[in-house]
C-alpha atoms as a PDB file:
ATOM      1  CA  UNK A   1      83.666  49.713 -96.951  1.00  0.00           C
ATOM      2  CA  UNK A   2      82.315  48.650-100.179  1.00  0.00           C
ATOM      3  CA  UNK A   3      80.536  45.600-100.010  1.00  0.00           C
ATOM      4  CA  UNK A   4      77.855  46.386-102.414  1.00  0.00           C
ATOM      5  CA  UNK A   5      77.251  48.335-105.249  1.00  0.00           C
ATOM      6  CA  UNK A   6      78.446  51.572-103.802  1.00  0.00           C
ATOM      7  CA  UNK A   7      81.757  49.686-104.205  1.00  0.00           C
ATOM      8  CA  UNK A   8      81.761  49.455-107.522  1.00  0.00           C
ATOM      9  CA  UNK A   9      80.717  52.942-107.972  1.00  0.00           C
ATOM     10  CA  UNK A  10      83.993  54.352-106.250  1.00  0.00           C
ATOM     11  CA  UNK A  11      86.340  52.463-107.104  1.00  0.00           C
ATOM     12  CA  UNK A  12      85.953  53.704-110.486  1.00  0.00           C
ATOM     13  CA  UNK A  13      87.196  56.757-109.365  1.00  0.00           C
ATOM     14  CA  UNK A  14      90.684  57.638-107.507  1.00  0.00           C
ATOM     15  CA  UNK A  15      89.602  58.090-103.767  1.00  0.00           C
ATOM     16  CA  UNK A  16      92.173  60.466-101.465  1.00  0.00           C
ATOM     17  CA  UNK A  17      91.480  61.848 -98.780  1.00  0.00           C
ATOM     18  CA  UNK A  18      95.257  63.318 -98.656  1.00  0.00           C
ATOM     19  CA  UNK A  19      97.710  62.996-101.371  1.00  0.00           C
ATOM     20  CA  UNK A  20     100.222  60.045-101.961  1.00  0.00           C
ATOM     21  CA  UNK A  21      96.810  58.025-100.475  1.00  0.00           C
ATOM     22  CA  UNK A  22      95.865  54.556-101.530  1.00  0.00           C
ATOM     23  CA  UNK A  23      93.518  51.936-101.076  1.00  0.00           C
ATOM     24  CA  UNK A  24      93.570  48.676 -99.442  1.00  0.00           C
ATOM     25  CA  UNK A  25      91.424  45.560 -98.796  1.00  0.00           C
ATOM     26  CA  UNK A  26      90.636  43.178 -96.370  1.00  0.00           C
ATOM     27  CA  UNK A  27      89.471  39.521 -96.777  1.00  0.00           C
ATOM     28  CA  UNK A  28      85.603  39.818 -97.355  1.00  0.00           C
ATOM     29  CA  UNK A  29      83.596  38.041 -94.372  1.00  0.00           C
ATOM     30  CA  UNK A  30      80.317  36.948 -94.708  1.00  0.00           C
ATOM     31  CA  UNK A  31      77.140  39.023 -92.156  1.00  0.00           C
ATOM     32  CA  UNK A  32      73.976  38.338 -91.821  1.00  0.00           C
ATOM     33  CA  UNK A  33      71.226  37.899 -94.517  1.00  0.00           C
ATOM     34  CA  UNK A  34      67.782  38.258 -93.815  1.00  0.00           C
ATOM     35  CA  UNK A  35      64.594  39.279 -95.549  1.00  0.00           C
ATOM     36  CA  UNK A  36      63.949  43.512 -94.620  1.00  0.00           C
ATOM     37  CA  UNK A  37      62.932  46.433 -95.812  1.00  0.00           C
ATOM     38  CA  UNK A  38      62.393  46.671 -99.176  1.00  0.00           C
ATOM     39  CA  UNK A  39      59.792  48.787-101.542  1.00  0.00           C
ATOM     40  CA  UNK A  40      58.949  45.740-104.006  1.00  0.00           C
ATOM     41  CA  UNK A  41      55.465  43.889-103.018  1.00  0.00           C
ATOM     42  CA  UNK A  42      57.135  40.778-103.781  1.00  0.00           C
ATOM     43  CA  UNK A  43      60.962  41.406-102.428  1.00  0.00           C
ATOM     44  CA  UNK A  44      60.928  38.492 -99.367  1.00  0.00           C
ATOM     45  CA  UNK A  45      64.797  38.363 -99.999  1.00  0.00           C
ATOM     46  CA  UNK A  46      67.743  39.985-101.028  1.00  0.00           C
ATOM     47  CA  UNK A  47      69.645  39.527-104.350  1.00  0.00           C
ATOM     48  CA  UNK A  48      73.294  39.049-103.884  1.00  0.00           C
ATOM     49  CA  UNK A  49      73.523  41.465-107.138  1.00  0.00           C
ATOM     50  CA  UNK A  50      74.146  44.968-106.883  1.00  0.00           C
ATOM     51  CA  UNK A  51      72.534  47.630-109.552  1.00  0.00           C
ATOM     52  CA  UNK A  52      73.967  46.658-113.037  1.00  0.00           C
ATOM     53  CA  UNK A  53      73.079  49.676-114.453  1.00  0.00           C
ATOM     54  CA  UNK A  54      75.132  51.941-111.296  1.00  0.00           C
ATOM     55  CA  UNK A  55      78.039  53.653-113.057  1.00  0.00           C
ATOM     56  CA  UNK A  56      81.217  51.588-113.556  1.00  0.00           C
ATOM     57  CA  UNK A  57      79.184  48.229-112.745  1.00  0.00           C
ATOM     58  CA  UNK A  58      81.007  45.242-112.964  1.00  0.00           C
ATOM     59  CA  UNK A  59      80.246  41.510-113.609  1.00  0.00           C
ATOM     60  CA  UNK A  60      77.302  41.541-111.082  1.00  0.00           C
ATOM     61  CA  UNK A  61      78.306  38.399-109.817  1.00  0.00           C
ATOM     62  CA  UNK A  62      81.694  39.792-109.030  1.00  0.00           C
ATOM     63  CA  UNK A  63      82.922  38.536-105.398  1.00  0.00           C
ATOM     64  CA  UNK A  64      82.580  41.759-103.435  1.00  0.00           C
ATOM     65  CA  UNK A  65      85.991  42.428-100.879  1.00  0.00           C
ATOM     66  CA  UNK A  66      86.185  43.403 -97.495  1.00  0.00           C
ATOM     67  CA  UNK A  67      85.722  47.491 -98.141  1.00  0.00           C
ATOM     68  CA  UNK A  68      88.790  49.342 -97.885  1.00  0.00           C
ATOM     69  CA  UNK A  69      90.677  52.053 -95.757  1.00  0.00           C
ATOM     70  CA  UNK A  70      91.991  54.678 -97.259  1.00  0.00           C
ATOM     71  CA  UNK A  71      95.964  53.591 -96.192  1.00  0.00           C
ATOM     72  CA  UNK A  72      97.658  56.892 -95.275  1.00  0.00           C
ATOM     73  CA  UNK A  73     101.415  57.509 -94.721  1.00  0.00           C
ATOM     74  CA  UNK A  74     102.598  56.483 -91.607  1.00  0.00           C
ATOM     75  CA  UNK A  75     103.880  59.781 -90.561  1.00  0.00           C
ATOM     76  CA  UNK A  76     100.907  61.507 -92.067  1.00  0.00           C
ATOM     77  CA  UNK A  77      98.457  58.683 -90.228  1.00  0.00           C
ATOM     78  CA  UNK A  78     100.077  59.313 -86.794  1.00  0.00           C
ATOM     79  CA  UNK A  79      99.951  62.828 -87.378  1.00  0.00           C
ATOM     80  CA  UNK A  80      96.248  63.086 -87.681  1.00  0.00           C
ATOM     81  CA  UNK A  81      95.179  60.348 -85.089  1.00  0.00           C
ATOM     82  CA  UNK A  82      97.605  62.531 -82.602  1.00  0.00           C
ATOM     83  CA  UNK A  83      95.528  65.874 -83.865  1.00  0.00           C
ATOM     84  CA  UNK A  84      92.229  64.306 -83.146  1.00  0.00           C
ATOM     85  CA  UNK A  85      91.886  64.624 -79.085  1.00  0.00           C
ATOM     86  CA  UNK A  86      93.124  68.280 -79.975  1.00  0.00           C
ATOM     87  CA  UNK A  87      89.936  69.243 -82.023  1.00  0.00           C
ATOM     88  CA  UNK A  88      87.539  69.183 -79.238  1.00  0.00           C
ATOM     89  CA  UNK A  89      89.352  72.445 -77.944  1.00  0.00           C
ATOM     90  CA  UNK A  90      91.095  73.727 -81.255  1.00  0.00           C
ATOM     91  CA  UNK A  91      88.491  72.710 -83.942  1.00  0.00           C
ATOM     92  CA  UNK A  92      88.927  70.690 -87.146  1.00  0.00           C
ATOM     93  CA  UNK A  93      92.160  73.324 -87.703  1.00  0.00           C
ATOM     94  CA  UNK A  94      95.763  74.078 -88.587  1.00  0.00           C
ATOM     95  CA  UNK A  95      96.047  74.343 -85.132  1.00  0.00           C
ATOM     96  CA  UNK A  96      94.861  71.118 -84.030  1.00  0.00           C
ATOM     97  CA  UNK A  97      97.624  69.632 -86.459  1.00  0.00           C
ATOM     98  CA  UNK A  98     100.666  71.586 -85.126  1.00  0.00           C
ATOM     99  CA  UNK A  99      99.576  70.433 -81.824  1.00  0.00           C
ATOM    100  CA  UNK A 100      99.075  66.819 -82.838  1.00  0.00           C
ATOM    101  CA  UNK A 101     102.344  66.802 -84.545  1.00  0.00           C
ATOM    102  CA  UNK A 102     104.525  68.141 -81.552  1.00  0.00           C
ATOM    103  CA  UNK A 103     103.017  65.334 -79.776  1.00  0.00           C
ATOM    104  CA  UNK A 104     104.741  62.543 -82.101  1.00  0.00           C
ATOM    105  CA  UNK A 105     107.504  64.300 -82.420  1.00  0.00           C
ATOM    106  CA  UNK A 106     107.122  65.423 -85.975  1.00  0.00           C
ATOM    107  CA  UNK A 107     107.850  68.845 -87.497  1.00  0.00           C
ATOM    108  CA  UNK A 108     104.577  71.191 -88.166  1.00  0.00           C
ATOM    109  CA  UNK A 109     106.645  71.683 -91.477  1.00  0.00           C
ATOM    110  CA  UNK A 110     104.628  68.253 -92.335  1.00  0.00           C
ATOM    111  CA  UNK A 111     101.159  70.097 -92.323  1.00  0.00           C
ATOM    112  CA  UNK A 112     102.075  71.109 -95.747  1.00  0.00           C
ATOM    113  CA  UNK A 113     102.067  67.857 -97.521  1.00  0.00           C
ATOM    114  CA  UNK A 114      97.847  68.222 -96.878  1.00  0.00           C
ATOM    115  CA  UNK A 115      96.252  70.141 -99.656  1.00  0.00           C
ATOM    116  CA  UNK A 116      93.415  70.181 -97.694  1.00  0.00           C
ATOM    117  CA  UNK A 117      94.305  70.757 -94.124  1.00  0.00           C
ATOM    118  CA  UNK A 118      91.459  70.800 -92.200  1.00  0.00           C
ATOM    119  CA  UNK A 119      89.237  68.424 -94.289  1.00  0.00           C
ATOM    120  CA  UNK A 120      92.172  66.040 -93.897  1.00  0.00           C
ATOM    121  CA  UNK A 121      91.604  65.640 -90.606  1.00  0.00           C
ATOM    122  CA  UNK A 122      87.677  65.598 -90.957  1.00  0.00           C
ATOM    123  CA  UNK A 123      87.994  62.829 -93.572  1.00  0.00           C
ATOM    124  CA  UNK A 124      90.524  60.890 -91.842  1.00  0.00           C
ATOM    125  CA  UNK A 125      88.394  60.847 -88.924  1.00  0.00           C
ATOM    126  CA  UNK A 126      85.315  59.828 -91.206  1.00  0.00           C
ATOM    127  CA  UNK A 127      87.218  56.707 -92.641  1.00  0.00           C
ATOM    128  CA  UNK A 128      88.361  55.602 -88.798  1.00  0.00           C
ATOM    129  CA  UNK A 129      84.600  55.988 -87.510  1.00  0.00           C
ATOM    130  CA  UNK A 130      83.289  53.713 -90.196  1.00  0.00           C
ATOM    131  CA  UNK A 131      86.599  51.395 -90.255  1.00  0.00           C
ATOM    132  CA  UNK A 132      85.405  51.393 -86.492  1.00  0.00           C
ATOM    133  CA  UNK A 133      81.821  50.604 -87.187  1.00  0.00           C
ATOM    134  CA  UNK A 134      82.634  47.736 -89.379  1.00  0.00           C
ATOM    135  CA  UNK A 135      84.906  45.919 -87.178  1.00  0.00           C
ATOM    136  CA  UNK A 136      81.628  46.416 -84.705  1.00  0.00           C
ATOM    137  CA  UNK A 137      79.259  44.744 -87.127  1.00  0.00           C
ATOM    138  CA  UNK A 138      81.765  41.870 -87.819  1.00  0.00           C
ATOM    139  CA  UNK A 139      82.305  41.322 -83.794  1.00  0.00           C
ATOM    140  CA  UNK A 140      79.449  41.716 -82.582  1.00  0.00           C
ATOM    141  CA  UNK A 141      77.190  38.654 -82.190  1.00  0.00           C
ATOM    142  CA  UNK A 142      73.967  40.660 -80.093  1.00  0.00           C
ATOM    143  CA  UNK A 143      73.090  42.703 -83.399  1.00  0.00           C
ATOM    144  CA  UNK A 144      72.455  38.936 -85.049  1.00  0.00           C
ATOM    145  CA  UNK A 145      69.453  38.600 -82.874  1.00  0.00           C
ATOM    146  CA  UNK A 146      67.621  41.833 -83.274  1.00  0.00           C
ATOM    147  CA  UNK A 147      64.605  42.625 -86.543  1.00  0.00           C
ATOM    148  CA  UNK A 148      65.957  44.978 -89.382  1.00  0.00           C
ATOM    149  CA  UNK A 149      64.431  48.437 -88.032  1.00  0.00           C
ATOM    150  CA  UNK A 150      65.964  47.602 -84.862  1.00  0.00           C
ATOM    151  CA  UNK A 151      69.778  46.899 -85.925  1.00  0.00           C
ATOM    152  CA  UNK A 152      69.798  49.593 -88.273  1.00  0.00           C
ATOM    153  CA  UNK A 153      68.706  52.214 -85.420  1.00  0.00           C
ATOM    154  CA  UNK A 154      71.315  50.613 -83.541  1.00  0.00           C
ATOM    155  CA  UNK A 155      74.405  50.990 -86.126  1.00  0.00           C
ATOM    156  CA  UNK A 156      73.533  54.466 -86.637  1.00  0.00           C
ATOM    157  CA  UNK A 157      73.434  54.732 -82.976  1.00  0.00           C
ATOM    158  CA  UNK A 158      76.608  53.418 -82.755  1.00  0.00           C
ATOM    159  CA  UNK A 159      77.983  55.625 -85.525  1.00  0.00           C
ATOM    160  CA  UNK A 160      76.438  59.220 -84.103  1.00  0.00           C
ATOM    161  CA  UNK A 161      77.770  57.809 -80.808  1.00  0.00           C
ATOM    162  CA  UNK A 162      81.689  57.843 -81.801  1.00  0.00           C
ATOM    163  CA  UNK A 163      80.849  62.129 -82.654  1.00  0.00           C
ATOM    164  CA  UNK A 164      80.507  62.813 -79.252  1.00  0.00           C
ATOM    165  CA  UNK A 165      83.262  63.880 -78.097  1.00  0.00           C
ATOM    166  CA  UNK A 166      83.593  66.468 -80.583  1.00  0.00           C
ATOM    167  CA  UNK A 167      79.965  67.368 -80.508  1.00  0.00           C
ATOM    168  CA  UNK A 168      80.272  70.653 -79.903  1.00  0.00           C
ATOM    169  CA  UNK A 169      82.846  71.235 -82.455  1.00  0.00           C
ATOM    170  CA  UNK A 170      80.534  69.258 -85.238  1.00  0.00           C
ATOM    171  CA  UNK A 171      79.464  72.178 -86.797  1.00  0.00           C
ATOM    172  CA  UNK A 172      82.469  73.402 -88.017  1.00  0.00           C
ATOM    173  CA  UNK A 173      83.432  69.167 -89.394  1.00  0.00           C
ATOM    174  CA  UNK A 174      79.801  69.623 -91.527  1.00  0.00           C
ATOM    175  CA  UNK A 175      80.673  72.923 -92.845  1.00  0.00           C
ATOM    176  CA  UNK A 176      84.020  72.091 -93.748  1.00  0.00           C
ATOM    177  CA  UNK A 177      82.405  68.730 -95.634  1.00  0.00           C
ATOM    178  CA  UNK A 178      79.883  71.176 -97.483  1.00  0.00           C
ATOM    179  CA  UNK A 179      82.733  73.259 -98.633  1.00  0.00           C
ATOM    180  CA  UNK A 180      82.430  72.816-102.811  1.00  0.00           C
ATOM    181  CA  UNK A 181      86.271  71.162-103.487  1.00  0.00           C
ATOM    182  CA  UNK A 182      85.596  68.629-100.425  1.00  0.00           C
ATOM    183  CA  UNK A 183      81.920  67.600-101.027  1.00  0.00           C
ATOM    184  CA  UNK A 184      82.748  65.261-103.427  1.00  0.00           C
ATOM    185  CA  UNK A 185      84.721  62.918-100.486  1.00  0.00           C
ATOM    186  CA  UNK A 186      81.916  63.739 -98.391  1.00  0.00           C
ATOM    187  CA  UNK A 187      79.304  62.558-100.370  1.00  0.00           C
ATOM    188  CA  UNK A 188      82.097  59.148-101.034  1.00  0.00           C
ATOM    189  CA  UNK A 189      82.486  58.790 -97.210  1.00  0.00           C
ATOM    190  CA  UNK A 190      78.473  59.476 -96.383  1.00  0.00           C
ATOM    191  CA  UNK A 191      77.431  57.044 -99.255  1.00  0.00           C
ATOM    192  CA  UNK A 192      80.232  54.367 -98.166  1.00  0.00           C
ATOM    193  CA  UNK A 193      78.654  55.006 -94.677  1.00  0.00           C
ATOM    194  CA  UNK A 194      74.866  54.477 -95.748  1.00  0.00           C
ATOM    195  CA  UNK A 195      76.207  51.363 -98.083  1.00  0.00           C
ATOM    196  CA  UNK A 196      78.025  49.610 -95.183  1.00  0.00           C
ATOM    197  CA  UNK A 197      74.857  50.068 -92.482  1.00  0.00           C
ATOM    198  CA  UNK A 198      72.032  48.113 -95.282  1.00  0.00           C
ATOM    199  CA  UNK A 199      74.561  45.742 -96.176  1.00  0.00           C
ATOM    200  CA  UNK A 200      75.290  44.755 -91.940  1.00  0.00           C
ATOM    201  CA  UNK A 201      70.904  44.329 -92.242  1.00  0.00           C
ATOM    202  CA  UNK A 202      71.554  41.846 -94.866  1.00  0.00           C
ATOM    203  CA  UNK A 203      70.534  44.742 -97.977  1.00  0.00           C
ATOM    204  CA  UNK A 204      72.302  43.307-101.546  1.00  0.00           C
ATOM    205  CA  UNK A 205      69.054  44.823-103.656  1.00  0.00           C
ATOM    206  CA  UNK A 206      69.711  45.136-107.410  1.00  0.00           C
ATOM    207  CA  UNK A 207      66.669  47.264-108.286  1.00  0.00           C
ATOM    208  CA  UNK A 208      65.289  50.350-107.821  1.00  0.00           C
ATOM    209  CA  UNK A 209      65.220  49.246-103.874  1.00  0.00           C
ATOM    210  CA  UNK A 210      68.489  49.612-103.500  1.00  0.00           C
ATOM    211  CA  UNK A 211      68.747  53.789-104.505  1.00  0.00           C
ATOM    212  CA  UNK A 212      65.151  53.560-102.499  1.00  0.00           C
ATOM    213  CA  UNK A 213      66.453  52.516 -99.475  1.00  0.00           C
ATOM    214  CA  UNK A 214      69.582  54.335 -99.416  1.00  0.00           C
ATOM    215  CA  UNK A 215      68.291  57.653 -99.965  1.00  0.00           C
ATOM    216  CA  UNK A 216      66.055  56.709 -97.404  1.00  0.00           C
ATOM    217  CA  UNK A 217      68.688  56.326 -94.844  1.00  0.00           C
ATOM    218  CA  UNK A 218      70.617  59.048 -95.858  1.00  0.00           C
ATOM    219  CA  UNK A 219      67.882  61.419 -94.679  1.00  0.00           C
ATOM    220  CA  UNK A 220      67.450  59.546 -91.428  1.00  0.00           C
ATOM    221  CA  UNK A 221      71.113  59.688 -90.238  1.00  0.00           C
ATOM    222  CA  UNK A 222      71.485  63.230 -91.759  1.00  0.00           C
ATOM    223  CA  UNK A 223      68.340  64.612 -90.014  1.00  0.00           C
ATOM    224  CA  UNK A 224      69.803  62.507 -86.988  1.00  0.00           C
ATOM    225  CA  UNK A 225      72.628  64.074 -86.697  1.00  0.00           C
ATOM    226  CA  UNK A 226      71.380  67.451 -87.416  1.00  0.00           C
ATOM    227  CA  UNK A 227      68.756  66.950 -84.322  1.00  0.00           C
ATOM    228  CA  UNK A 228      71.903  65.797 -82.260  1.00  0.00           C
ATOM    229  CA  UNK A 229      73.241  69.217 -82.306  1.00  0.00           C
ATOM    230  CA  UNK A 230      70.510  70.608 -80.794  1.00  0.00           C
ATOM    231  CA  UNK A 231      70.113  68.291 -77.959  1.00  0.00           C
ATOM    232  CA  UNK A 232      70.428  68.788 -74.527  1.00  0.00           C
ATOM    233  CA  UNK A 233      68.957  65.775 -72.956  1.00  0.00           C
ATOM    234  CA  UNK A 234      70.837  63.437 -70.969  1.00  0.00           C
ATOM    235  CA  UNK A 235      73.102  60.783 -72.945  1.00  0.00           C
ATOM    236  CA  UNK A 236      71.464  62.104 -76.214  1.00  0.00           C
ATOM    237  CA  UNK A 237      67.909  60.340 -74.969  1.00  0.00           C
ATOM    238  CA  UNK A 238      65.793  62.602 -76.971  1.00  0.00           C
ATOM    239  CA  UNK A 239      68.113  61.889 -80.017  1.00  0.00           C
ATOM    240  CA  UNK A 240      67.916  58.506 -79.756  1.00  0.00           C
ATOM    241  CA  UNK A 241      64.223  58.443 -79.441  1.00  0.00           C
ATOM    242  CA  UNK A 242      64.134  60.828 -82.637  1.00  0.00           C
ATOM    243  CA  UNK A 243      66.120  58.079 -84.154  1.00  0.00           C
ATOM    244  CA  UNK A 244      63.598  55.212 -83.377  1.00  0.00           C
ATOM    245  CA  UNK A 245      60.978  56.961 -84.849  1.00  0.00           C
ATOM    246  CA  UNK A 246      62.070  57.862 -88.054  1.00  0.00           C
ATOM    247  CA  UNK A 247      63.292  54.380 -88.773  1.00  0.00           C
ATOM    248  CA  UNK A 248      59.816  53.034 -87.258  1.00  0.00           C
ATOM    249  CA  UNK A 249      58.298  55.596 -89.228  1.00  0.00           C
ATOM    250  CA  UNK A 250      60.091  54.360 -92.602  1.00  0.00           C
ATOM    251  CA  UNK A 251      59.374  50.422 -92.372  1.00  0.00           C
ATOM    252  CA  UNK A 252      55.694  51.697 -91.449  1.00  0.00           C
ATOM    253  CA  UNK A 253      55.614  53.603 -94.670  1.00  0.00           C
ATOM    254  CA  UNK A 254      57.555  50.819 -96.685  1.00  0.00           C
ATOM    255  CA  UNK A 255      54.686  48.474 -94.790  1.00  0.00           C
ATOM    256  CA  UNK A 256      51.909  50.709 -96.246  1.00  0.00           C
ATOM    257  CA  UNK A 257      53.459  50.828 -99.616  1.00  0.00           C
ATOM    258  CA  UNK A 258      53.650  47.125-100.451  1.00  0.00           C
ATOM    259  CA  UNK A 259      50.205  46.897 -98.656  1.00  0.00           C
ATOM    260  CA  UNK A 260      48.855  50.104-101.771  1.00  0.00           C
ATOM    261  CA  UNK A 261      50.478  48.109-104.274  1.00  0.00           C
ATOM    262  CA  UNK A 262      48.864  44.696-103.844  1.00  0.00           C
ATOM    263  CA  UNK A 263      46.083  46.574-103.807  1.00  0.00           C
ATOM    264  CA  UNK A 264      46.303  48.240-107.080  1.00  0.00           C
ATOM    265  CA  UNK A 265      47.776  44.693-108.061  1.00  0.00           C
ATOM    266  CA  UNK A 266      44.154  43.198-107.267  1.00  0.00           C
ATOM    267  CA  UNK A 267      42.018  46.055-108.355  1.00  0.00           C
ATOM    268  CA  UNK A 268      43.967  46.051-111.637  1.00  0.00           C
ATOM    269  CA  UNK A 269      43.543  42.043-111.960  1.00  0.00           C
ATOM    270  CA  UNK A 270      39.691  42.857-111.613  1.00  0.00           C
ATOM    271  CA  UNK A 271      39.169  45.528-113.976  1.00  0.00           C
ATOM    272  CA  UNK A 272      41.264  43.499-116.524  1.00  0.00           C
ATOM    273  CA  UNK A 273      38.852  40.683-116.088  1.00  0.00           C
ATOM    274  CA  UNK A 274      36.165  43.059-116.255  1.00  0.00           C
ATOM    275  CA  UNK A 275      37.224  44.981-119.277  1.00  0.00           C
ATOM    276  CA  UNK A 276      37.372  41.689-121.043  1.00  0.00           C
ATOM    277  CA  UNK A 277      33.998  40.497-120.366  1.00  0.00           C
ATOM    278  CA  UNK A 278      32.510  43.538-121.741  1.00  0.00           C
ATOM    279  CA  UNK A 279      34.936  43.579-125.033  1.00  0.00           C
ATOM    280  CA  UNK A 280      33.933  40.136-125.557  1.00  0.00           C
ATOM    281  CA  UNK A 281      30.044  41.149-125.403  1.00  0.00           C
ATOM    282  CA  UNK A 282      29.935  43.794-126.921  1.00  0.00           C
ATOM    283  CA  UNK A 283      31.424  41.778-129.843  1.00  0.00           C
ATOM    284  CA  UNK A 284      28.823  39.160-129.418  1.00  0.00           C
ATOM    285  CA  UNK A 285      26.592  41.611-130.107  1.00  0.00           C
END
């Protein structure tokens, strides 16, 4: 899930999401590059460099892998992809886990090898979602042809979309995530997320851009989501509309703020030019 800087940042770090966890890759393959959004007045493409200066940089010309899964236990893997369909009537719970396990035949006694029951199953079903989203990005060939704003409202899309079914139980996931021993993996999993969706738009900034964009899209797909639990419109229309908006809204601004800066670019040019003409008669003088 790494493909960029944000890679480099976590892997630093030991990344479980249940105990006995550990990480593995796949063969990197190559997506789309284009010119996009970007705050710098004269960024027309993207470095293939990530932020040097990010904690626990590497060489920056380091070949970047496929990002990773976290690779559970097989028992404790089929355990918690049996306890998902549970959730939407038992919640992100204990519950849902004894009734996932009797369904692969596994002993509840099992539960206990999660420190962190419920956010287990929250963070497990984080990692699929985006494991799921990536293998989208790499197969499909119709998010080639559309313009930045458009295929990044589109892979959030895509992400919000795989929530549904447990919509009305979402609530409970977010305040499990914002509990204080499990927002550390949230913030991994949310920044992995954000990470993966500018590097599918072709994104490999190494400047201040690249913190600049992503904080950007953090708040879009958090306020997103939020706005998703509120909606009653058919299909999610009005949240998908909400969507378009705010990422129309944020090239528009990034649009406005290259178009300030050339503009302070060209009025500085002139009063440079102008400040030296008068220095140089007043000292003819």
């Amino acid at each position: 899930m790494y493909r960029t800087a944000a890679k480099r940042l976590f892997l630093g770090s030991s990344f479980r999401c249940i105990s006995n966890s550990r990480l593995k890759f796949r063969p990197f393959q190559t997506v789309i590059s284009f010119s996009g959004f970007s705050t710098s007045a004269n960024s027309q493409t993207f470095s293939n460099q990530s932020p040097s200066a990010y904690p626990g940089a590497e060489n920056p010309n380091f070949s970047d892998s496929k990002t990773p899964r976290a690779e559970y236990q097989d028992e404790q893997a089929r355990l918690l992809q049996a306890s998902l369909p549970h959730v939407i009537k038992l919640g992100w719970s204990e519950a849902a886990l004894i009734a996932g396990a009797r369904d692969v035949s596994l002993s509840p006694s099992i539960i206990g090898s999660f420190p962190r029951k419920e956010a287990a199953l929250v963070e497990f079903f984080m990692d699929d979602c985006l494991e799921r989203l990536i293998d989208r990005i790499d197969s499909d060939d119709g998010l080639k042809s559309l313009i930045p704003s458009d295929r990044i409202a589109k892979l959030i899309r895509i992400r919000l979309e795989m929530q549904v079914p447990y919509i009305s139980k979402w609530p409970q996931a977010l305040s499990i995530q914002a509990q204080p021993l499990n927002v550390p993996t949230s913030f991994k999993q949310r920044a992995m997320l954000i990470d993966e969706i500018w590097h599918a738009a072709g994104d490999n900034t190494s400047d201040i851009d690249w913190y600049v964009k992503r904080t950007v899209l953090g708040g879009i797909y958090s306020t997103t989501e939020i706005y998703m639990l509120t909606d009653s419109s058919s299909d999610f229309r009005d949240t998908w509309a909400f969507l378009d908006a705010r990422v129309k809204d944020a090239f528009d601004l990034q649009k406005t703020v290259q178009e300030a800066k050339y503009l302070a670019e060209a009025v500085g040019a002139g009063m440079g030019s102008s400040l030296q003409g008068f220095v140089r008669s007043v000292f003819r003088g």
